[in-house]
N, C-alpha and C. Protein backbone atom coordinates (compact mmCIF):
# COMPACT_ATOMS: atom_id res chain seq x y z
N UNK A 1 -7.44 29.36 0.45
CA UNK A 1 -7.99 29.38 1.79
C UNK A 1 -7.01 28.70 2.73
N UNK A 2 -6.58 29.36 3.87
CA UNK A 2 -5.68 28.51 4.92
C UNK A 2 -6.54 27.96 5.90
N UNK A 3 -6.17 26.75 6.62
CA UNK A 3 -7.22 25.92 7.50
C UNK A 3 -6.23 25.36 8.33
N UNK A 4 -6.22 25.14 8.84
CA UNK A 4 -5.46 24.72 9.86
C UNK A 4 -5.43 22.80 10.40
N UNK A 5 -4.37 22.24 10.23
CA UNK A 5 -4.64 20.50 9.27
C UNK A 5 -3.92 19.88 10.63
N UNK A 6 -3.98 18.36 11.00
CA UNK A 6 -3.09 17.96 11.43
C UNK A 6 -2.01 17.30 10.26
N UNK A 7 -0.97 17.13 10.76
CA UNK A 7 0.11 16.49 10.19
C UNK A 7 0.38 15.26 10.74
N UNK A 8 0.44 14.02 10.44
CA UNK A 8 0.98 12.72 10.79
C UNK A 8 2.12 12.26 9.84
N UNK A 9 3.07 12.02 10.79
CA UNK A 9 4.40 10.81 10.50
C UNK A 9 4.02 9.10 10.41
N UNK A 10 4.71 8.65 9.25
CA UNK A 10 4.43 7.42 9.83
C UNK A 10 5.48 6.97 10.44
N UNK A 11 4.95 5.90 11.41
CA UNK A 11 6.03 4.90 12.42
C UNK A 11 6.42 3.72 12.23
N UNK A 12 5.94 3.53 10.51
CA UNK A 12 6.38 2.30 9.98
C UNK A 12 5.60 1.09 10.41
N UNK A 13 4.93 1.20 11.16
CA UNK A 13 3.91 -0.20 12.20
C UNK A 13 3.75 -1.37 10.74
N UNK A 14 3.70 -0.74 9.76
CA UNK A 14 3.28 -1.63 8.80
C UNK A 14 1.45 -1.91 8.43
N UNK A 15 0.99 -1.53 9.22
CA UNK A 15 -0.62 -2.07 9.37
C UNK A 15 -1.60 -1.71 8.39
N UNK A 16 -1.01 -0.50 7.08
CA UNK A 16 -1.52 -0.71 5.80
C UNK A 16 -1.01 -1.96 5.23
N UNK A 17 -0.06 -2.28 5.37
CA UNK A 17 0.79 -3.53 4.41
C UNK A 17 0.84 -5.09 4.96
N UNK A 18 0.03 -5.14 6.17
CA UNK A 18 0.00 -5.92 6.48
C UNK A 18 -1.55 -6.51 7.47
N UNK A 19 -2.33 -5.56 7.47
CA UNK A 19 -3.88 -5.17 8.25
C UNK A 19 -5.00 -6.46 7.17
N UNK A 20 -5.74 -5.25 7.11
CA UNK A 20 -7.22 -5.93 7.16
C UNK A 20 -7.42 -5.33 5.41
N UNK A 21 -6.51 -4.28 5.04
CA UNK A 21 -6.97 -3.84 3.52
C UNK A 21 -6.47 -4.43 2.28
N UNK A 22 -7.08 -4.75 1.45
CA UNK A 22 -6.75 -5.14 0.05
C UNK A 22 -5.45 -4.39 -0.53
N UNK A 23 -4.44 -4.61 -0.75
CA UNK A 23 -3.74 -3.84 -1.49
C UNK A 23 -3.47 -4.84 -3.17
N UNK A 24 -4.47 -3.83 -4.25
CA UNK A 24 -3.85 -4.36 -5.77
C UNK A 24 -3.50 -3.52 -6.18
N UNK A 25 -2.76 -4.33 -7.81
CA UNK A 25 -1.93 -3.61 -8.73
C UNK A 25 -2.21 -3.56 -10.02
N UNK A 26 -2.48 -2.94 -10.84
CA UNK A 26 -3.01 -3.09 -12.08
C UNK A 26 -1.64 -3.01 -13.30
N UNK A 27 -1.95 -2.89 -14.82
CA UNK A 27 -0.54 -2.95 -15.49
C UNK A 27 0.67 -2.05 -15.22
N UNK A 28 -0.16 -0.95 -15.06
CA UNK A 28 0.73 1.06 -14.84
C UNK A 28 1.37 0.21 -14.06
N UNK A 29 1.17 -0.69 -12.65
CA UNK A 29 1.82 -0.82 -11.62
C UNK A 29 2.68 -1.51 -11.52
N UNK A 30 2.37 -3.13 -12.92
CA UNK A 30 3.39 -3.97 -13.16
C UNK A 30 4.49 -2.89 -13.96
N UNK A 31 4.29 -2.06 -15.03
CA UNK A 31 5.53 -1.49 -15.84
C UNK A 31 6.03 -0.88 -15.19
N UNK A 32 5.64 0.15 -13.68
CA UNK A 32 6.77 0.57 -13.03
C UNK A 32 7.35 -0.19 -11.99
N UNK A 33 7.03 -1.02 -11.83
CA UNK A 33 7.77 -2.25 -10.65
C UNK A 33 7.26 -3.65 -11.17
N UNK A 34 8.42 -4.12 -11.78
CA UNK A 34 8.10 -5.61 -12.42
C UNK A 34 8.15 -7.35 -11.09
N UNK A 35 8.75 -6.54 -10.37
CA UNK A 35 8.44 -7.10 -8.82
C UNK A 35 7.23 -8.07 -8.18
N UNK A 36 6.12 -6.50 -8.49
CA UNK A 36 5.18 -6.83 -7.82
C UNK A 36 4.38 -8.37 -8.49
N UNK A 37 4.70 -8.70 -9.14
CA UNK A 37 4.26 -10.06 -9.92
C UNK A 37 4.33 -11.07 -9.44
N UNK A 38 5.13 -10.62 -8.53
CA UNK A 38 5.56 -12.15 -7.53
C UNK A 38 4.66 -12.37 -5.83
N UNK A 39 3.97 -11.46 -6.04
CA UNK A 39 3.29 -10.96 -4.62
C UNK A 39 1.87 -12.08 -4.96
N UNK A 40 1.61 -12.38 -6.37
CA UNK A 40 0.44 -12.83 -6.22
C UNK A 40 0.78 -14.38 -7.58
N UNK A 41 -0.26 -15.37 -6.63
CA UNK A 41 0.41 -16.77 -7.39
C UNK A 41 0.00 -17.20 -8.51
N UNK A 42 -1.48 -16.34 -8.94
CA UNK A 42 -1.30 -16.63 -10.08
C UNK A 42 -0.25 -15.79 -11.08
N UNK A 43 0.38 -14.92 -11.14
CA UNK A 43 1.30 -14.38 -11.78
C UNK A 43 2.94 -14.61 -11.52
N UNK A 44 3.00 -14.82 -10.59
CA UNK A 44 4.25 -15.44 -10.10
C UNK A 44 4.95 -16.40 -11.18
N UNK A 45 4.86 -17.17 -11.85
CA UNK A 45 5.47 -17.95 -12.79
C UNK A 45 5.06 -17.57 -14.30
N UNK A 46 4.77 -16.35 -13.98
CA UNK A 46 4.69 -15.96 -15.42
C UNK A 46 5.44 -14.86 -15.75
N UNK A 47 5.71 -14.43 -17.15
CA UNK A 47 6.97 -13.21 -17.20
C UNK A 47 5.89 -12.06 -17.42
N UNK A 48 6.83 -11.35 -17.05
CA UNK A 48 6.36 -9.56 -17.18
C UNK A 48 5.51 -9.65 -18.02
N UNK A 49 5.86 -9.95 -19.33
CA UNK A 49 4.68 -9.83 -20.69
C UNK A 49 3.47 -10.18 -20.68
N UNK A 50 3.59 -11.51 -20.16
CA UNK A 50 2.73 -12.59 -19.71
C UNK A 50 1.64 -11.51 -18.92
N UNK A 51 2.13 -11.37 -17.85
CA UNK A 51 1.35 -10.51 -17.15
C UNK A 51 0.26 -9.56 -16.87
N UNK A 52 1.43 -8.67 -17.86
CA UNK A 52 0.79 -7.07 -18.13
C UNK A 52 -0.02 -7.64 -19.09
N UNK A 53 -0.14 -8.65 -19.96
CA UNK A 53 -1.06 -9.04 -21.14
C UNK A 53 -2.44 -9.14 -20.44
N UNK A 54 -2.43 -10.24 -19.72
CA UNK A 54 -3.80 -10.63 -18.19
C UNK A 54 -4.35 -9.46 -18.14
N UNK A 55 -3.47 -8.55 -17.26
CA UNK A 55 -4.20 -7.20 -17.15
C UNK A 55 -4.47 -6.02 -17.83
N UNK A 56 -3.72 -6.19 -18.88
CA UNK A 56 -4.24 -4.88 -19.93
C UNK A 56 -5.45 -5.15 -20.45
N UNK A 57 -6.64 -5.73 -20.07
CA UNK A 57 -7.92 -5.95 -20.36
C UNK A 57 -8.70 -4.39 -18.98
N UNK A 58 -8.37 -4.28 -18.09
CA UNK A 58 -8.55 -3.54 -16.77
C UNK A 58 -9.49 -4.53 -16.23
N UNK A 59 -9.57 -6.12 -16.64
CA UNK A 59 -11.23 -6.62 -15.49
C UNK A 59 -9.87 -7.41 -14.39
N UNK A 60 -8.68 -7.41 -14.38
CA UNK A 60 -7.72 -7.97 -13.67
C UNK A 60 -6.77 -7.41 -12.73
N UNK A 61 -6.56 -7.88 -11.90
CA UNK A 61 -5.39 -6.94 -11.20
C UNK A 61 -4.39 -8.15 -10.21
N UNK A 62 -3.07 -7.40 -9.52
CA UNK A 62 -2.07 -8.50 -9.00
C UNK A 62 -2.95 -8.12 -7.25
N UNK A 63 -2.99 -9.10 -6.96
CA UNK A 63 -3.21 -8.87 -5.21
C UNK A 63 -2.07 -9.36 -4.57
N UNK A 64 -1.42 -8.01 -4.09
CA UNK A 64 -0.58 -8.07 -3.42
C UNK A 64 -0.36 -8.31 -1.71
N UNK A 65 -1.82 -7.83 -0.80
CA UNK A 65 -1.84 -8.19 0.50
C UNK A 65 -3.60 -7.97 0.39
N UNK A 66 -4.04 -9.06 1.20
CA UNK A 66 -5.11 -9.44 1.85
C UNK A 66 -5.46 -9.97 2.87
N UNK A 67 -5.94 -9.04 3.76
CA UNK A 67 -5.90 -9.25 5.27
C UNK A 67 -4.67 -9.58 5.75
N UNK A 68 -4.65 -10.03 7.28
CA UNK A 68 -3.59 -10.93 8.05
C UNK A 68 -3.13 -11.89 7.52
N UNK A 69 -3.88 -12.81 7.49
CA UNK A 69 -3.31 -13.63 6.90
C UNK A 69 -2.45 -14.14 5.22
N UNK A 70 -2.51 -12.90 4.63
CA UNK A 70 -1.68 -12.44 3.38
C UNK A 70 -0.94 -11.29 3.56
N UNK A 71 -0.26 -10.72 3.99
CA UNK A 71 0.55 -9.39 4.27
C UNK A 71 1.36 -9.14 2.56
N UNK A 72 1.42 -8.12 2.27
CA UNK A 72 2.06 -7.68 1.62
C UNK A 72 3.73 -8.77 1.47
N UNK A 73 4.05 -8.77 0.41
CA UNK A 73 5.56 -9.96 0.51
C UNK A 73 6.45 -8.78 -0.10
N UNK A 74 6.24 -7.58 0.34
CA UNK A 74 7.17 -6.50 -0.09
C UNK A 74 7.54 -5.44 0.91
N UNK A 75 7.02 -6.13 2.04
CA UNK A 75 7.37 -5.75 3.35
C UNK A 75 8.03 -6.50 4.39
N UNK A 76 9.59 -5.97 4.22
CA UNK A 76 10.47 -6.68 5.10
C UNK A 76 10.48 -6.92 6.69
N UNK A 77 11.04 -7.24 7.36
CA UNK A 77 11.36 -7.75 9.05
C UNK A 77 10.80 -6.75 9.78
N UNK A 78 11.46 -5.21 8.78
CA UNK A 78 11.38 -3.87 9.71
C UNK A 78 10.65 -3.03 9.29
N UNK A 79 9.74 -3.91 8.42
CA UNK A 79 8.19 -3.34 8.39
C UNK A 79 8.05 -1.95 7.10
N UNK A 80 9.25 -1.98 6.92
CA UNK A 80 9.83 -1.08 5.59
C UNK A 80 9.48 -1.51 3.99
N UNK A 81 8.79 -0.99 3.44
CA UNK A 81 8.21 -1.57 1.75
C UNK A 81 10.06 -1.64 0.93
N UNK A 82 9.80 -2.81 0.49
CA UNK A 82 11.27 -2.71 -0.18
C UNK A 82 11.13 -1.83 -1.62
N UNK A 83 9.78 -1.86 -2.35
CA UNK A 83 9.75 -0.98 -3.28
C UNK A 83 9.27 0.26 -3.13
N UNK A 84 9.28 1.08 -1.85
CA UNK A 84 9.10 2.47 -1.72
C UNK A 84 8.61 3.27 -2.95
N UNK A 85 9.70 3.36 -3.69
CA UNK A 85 10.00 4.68 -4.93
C UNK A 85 8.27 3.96 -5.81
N UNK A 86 8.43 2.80 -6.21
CA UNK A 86 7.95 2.55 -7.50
C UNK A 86 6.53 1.80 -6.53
N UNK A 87 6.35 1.91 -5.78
CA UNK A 87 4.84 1.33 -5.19
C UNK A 87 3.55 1.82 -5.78
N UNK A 88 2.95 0.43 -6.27
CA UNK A 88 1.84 0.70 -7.17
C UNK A 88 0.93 2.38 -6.18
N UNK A 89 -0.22 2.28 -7.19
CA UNK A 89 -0.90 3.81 -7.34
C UNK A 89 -1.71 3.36 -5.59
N UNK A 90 -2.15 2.49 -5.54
CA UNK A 90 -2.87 1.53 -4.52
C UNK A 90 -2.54 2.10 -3.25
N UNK A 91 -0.89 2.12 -2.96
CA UNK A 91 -0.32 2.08 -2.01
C UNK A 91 0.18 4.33 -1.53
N UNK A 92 -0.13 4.57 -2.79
CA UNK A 92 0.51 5.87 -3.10
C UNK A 92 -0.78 6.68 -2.33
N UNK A 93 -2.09 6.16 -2.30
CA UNK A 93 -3.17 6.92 -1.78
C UNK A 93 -3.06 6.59 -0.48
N UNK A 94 -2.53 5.83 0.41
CA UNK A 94 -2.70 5.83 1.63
C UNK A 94 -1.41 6.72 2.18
N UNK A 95 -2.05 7.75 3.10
CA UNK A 95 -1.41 8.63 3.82
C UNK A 95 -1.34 8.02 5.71
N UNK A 96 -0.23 8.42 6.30
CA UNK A 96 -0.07 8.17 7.58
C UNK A 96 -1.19 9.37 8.32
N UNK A 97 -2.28 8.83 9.13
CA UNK A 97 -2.87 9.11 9.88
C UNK A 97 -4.29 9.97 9.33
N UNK A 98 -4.98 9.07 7.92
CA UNK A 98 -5.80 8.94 7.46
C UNK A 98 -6.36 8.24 7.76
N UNK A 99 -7.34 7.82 7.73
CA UNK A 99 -9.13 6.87 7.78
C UNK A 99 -8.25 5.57 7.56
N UNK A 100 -8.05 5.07 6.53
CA UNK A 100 -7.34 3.88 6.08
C UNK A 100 -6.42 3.62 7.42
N UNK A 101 -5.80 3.95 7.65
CA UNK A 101 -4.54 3.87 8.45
C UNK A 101 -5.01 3.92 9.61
N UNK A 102 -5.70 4.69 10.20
CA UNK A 102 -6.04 4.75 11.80
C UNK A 102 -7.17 3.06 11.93
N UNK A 103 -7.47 3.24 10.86
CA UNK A 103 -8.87 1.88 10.73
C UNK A 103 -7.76 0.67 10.47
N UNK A 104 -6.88 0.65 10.20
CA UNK A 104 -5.77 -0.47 9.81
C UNK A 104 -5.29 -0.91 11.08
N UNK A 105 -5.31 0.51 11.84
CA UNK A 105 -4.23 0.14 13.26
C UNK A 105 -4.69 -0.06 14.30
N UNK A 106 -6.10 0.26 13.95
CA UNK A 106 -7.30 -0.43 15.37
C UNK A 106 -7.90 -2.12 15.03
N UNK A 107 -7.54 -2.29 13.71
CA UNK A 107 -7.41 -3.64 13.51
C UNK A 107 -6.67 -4.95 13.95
N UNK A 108 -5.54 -3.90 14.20
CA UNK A 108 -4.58 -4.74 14.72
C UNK A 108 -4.01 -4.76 15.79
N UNK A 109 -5.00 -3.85 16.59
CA UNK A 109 -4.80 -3.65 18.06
C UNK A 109 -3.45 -2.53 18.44
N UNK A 110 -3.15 -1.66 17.14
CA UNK A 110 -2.27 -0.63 17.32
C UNK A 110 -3.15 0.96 17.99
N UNK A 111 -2.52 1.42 18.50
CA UNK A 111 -3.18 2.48 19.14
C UNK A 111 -3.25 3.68 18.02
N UNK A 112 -3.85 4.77 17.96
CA UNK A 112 -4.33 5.51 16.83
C UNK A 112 -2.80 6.19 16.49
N UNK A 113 -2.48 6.55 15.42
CA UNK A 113 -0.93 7.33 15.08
C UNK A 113 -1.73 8.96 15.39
N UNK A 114 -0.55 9.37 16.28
CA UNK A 114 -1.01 10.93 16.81
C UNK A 114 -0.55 11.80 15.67
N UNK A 115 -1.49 13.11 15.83
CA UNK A 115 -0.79 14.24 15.12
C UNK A 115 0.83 14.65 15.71
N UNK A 116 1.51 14.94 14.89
CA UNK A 116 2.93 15.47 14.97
C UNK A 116 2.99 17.03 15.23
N UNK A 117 2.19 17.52 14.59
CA UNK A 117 2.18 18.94 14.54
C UNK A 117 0.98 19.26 14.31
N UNK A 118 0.77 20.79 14.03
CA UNK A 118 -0.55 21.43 13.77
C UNK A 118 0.03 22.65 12.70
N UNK A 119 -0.66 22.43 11.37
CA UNK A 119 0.26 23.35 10.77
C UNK A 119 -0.99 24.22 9.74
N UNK A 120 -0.47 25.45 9.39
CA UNK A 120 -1.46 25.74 8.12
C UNK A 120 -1.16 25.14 6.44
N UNK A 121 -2.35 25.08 6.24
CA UNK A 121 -2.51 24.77 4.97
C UNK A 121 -3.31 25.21 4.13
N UNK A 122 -2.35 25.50 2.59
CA UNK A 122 -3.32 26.31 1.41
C UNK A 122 -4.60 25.43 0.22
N UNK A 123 -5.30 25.90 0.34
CA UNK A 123 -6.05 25.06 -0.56
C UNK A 123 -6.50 25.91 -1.51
């Protein structure tokens, strides 16, 4: 079926990675980015093994940003995720100019991210 979708860019604002939403990480997320361990204090002084051990139960996870006042620590000056490629599953569901994101950026007093285009799409 074709429908006709908007398309949004993101502008980098940061305001998933740094807003009002929870972003965690579970083990999948420690074995592909051994990084993220350091985002949260109780895991921070512990090694990879250490870690993924905590959470291979699934009642655990790394919290990586919570609210304002915890921003993501994997988001640099220019508002850019330094682990792009390997960003837990968490981060992989938020799309630019989705619910999450428009609700992130009225949080923070960002104005709504516009459609870019108007395009068809197959479903």
């Amino acid at each position: 079926m074709d429908w006709m979708t908007e398309r949004f860019e993101c502008d980098q604002c940061g305001a998933c990675c740094k807003g009002t939403l929870i972003v965690e990480a579970d083990w999948l997320d420690l074995e592909r980015e051994p990084k993220i361990k350091d985002s949260d204090p109780i895991y921070r002084n512990r090694t990879v093994e250490e870690a993924r051990d905590r959470l291979a139960d699934g009642m655990r996870v790394i919290v990586m940003a919570c609210g304002t006042d915890h921003p993501c620590s994997m988001l640099d000056e220019d508002n850019r995720c330094t682990i792009y490629p390997t960003r837990p599953n968490n981060c992989v569901g938020m799309e630019a100019g989705d619910d999450q994101c428009q609700d992130a950026r009225e949080r923070l007093g960002l104005p709504p991210l516009m459609p870019t285009e108007i395009g068809d799409v197959d479903e």
